[in-house]
Protein backbone atom coordinates (compact mmCIF):
# COMPACT_ATOMS: atom_id res chain seq x y z
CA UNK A 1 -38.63 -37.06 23.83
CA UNK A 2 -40.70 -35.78 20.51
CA UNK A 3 -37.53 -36.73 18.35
CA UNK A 4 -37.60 -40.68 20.01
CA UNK A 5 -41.62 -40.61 18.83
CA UNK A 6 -40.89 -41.40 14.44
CA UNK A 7 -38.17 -43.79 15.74
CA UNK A 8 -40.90 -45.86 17.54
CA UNK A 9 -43.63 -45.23 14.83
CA UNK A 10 -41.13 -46.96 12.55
CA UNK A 11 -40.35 -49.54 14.32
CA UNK A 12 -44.05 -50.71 14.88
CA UNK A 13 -45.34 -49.74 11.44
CA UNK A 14 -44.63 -52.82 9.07
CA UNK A 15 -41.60 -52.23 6.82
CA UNK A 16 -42.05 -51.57 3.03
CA UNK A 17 -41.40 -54.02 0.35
CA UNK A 18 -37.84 -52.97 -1.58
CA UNK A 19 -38.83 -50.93 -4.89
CA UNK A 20 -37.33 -52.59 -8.00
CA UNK A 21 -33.88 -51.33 -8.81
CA UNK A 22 -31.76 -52.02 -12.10
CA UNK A 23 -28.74 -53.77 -12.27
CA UNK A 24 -27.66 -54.42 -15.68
CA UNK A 25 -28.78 -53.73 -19.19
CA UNK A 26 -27.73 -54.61 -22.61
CA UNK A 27 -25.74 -50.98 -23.21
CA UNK A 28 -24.43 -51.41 -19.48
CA UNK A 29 -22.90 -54.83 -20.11
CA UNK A 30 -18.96 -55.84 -21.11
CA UNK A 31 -20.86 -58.53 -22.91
CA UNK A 32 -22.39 -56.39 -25.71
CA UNK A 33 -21.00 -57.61 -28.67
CA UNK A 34 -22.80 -60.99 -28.07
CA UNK A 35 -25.71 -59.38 -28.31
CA UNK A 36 -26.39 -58.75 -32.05
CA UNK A 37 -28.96 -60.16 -33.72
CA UNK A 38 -27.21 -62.79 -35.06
CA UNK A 39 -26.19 -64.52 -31.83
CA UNK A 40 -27.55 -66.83 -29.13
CA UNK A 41 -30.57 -64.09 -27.81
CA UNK A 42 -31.50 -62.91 -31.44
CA UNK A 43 -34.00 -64.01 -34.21
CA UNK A 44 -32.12 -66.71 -35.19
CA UNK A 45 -30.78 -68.08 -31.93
CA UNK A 46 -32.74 -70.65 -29.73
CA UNK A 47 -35.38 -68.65 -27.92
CA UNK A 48 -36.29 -66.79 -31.47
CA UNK A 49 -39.09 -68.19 -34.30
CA UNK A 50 -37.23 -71.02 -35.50
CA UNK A 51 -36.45 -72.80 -32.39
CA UNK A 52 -38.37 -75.25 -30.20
CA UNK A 53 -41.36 -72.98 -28.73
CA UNK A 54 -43.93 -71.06 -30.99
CA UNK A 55 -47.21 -71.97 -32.60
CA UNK A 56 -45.10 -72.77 -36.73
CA UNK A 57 -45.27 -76.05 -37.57
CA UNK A 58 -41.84 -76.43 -36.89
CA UNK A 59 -42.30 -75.57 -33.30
CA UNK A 60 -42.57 -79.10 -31.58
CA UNK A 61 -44.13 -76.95 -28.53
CA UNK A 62 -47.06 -76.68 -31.03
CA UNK A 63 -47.38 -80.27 -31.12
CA UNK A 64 -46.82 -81.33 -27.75
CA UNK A 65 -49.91 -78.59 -26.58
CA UNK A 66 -51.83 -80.53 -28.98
CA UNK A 67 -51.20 -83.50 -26.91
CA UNK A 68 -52.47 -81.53 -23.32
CA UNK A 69 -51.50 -82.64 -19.90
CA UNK A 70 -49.75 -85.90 -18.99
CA UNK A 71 -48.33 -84.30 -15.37
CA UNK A 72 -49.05 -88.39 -14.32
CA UNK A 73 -46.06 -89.44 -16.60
CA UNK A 74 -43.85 -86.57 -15.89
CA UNK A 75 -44.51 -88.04 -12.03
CA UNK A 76 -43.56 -90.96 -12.99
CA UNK A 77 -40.41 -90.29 -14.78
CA UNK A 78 -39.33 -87.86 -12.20
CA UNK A 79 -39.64 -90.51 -9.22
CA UNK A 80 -36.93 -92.48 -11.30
CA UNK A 81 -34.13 -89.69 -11.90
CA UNK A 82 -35.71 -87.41 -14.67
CA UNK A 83 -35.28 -83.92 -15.27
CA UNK A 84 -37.44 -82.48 -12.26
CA UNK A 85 -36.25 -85.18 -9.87
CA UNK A 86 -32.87 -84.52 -7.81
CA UNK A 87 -30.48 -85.42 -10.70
CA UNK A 88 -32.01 -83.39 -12.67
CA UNK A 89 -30.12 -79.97 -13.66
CA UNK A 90 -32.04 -78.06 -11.06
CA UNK A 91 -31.31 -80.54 -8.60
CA UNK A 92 -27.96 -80.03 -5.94
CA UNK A 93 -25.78 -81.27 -8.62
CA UNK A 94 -27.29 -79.12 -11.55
CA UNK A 95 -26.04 -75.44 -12.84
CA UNK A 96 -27.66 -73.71 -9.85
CA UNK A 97 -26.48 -76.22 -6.85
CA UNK A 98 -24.53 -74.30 -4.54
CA UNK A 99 -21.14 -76.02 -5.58
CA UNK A 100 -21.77 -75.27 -9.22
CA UNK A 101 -23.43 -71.78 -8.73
CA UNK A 102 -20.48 -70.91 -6.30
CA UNK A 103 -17.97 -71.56 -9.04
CA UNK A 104 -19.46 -69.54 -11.63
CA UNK A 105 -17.63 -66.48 -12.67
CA UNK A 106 -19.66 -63.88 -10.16
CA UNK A 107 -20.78 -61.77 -13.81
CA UNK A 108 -22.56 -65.14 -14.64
CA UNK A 109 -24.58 -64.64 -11.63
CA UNK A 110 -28.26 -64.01 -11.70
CA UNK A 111 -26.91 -60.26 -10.56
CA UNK A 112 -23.89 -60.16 -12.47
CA UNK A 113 -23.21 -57.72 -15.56
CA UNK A 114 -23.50 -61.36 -18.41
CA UNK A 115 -26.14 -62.83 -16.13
CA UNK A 116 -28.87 -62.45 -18.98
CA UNK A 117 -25.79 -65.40 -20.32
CA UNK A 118 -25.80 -67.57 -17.25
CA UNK A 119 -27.27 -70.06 -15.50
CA UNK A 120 -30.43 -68.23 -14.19
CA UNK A 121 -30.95 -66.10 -17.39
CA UNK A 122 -32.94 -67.39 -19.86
CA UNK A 123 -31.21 -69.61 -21.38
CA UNK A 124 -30.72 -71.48 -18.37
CA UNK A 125 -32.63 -74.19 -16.58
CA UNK A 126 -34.83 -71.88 -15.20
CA UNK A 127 -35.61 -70.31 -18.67
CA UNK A 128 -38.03 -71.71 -21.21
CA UNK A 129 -35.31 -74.09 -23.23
CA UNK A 130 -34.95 -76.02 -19.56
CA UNK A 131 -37.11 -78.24 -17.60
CA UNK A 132 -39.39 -75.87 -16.31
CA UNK A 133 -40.49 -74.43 -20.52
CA UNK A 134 -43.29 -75.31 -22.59
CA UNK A 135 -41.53 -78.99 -23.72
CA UNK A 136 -40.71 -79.62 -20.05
CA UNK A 137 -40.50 -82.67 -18.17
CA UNK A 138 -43.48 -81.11 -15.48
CA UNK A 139 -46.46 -82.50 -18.56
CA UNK A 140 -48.41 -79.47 -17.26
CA UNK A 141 -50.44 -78.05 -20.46
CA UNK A 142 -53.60 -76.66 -21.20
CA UNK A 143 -55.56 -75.51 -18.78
CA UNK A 144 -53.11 -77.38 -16.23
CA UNK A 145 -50.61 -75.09 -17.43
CA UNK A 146 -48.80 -72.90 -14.75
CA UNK A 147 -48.01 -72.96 -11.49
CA UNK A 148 -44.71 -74.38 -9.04
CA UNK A 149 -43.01 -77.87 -9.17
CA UNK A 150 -41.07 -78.79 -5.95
CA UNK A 151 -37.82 -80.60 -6.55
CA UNK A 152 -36.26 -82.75 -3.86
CA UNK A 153 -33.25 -80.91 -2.46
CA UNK A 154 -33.42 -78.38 -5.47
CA UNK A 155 -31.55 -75.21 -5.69
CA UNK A 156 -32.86 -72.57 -2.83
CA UNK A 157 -36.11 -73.52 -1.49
CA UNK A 158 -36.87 -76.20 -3.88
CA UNK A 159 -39.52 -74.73 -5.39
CA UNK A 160 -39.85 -73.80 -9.05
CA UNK A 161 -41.68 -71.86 -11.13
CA UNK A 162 -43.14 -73.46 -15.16
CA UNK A 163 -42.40 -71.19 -17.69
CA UNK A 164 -45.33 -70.43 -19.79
CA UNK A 165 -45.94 -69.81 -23.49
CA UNK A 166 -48.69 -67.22 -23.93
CA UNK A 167 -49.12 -66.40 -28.25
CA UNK A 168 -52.13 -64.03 -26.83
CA UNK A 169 -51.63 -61.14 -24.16
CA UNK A 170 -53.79 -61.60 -20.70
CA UNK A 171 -53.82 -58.85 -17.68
CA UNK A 172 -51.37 -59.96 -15.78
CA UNK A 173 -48.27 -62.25 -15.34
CA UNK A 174 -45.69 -64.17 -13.04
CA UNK A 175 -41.77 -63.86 -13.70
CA UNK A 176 -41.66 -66.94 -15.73
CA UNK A 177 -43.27 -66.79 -19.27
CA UNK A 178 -42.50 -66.13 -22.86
CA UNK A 179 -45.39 -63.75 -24.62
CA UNK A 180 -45.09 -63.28 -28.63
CA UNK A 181 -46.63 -60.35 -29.61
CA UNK A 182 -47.01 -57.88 -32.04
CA UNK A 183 -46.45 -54.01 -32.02
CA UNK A 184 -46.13 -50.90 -34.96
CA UNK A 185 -44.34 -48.12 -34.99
CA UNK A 186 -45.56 -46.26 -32.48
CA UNK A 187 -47.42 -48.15 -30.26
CA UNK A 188 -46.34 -49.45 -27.01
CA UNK A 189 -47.40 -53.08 -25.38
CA UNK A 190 -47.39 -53.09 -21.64
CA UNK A 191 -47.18 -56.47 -19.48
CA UNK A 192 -48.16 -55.99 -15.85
CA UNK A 193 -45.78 -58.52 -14.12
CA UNK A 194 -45.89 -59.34 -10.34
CA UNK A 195 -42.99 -60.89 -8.54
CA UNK A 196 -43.87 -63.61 -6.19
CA UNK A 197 -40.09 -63.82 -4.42
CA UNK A 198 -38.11 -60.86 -3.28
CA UNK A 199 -35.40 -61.65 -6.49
CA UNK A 200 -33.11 -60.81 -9.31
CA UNK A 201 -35.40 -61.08 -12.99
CA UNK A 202 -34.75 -60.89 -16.42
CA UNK A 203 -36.17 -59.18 -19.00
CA UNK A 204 -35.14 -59.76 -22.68
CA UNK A 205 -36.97 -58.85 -25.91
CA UNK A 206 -36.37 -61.22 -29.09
CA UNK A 207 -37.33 -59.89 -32.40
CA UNK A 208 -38.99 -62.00 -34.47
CA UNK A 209 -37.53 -61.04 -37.65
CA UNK A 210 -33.85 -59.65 -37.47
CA UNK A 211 -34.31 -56.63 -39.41
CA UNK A 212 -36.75 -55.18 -36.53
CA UNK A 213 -34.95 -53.15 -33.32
CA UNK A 214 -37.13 -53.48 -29.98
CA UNK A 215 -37.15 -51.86 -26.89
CA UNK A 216 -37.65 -52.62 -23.10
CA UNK A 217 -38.11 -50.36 -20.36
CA UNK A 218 -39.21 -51.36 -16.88
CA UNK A 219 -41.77 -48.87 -14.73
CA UNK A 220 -41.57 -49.62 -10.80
CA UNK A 221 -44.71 -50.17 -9.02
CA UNK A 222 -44.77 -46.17 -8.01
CA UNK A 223 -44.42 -45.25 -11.67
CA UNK A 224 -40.86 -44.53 -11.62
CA UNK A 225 -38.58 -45.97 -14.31
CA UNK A 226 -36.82 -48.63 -13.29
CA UNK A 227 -34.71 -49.73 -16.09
CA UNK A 228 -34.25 -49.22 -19.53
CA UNK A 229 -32.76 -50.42 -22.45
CA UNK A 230 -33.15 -48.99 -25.83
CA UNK A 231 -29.94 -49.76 -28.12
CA UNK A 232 -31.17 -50.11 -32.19
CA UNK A 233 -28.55 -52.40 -32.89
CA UNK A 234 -28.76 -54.91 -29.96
CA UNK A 235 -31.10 -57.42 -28.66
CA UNK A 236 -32.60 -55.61 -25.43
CA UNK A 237 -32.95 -56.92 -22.30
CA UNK A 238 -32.41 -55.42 -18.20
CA UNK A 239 -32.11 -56.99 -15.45
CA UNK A 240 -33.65 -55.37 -11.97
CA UNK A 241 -34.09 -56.75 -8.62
CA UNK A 242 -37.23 -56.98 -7.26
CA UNK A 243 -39.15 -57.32 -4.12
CA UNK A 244 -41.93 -60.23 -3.29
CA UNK A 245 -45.16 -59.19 -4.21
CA UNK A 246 -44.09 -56.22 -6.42
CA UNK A 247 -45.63 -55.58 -9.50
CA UNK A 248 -43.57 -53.86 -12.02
CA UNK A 249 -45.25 -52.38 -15.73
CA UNK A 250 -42.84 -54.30 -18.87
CA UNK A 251 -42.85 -51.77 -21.98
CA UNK A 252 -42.27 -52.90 -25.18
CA UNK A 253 -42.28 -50.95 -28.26
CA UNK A 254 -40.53 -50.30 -32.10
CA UNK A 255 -37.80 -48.74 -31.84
CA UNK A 256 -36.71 -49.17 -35.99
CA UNK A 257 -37.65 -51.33 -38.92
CA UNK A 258 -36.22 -52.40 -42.16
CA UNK A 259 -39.00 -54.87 -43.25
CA UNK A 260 -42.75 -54.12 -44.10
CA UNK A 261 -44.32 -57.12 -42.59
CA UNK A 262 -45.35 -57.63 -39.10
CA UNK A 263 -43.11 -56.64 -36.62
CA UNK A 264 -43.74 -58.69 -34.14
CA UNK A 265 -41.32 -60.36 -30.96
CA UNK A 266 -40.89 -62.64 -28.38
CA UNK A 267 -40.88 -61.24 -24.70
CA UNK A 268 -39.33 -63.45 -22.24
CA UNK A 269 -39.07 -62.85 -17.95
CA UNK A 270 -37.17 -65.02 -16.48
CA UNK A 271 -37.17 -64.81 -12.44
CA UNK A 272 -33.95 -66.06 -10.53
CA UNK A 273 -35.45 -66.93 -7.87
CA UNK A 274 -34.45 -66.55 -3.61
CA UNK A 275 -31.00 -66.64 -2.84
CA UNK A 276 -29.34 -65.86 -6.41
């Protein structure tokens, strides 16, 4: 009788949310020799300085913030077939439709050993280069910056999270964002990120200048290390699953330098979302 007593406690006491556990890392991939700084996640590939989003003059994400919210428009252009509406690529045709996410190679996948490559890494449509980023189709800047866009008969549930641009660090953040910041030898910057979905994320760090090394490790909400990735002649990133309301603590710090200006870097989280 005394041993049936924990079963029954168990059963009536709620059941924990799942701890964050890795999957995949930079050193741990068979796609590691993409990942130099020279190619598509590095300094000089699409999510670095020179691309779309930053505050350089060359950055037209610095321009269209200038510009602040026109969410009315994007309404408008979405009600006739644009990027957020269902023809869109998040919509059941796009890259993560069930017939299109079905028939990507499984490594692809948003928990596959390349998925940091695919179509719900960030350089997908759920990443900041896609409709959801800073030069999205949503119009929500400024202080109208943030939050979910539904799209009709979108991948999963539907519902999507905007991918924000933060050049200053706050106390907390979602699992959609790209922070630039700026770190010495040394020192060690620390993003508290909270998961709203029980999902797969990504977490990639993008030097700034490609003669700087940076590194990413990943503390569970207990403390406990949850991934890491710390290779001084790759771009960084991890990938962990995560449970809904978890907060995990982002670590980024210097790992090696072979320039004597700033050292600064782009860090970008890029949640999968439910059923990927």
């Amino acid at each position: 009788m005394l041993n049936v007593i924990p079963a029954l406690v168990a059963l009536l006491l709620p059941s924990p949310a799942p701890a964050a556990s890795p999957l995949y890392s930079a050193q741990s991939s068979p796609c590691s020799k993409v990942f130099s700084s020279a190619g598509p996640l590095g300094a000089f590939g699409p999510l670095g300085t020179l691309g779309p989003i930053g505050d350089n003059s060359w950055n037209p994400s610095a321009y269209m913030a200038a510009i602040g919210d026109w969410s009315g428009l994007a309404q408008l252009l979405n009600a006739h077939g644009g990027p957020l509406s269902a023809d869109g690529p998040l919509g059941p045709n796009g890259s993560l439709g069930s017939s299109a996410y079905s028939a990507t190679p499984s490594m692809y996948r948003a928990s596959g050993s390349c998925a940091i490559l695919g179509p719900a890494g960030p350089l997908g449509a759920l990443g900041p280069l896609g409709p959801l980023g800073p030069l999205g189709a949503h119009g929500r800047l400024g202080s109208h910056a943030g939050g979910t866009v539904n799209v009709s008969g979108g991948a999963g549930d539907g519902r999507f999270h905007i991918v924000e641009y933060f050049s200053s660090t706050r106390r907390d953040y979602d699992t959609s964002f790209i922070a630039a910041g700026e770190v010495d030898s040394g020192g060690d910057d620390v993003y508290a990120v909270t998961s709203p979905d029980n999902q797969v994320i990504s977490v990639l760090v993008v030097p700034e200048k490609s003669l700087d090394a940076f590194g990413v490790t990943v503390s569970s909400s207990s403390g406990g290390l949850a991934a890491r990735s710390e290779g001084l002649t790759a771009i960084n990133w991890v990938t962990l699953q995560v449970g809904a309301g978890e907060t995990v603590s982002v670590h980024v710090r210097l790992l090696g330098s072979m320039q004597w200006l700033s050292h600064s870097y782009r860090l970008i989280v890029t949640g999968a979302g439910t059923g990927r």
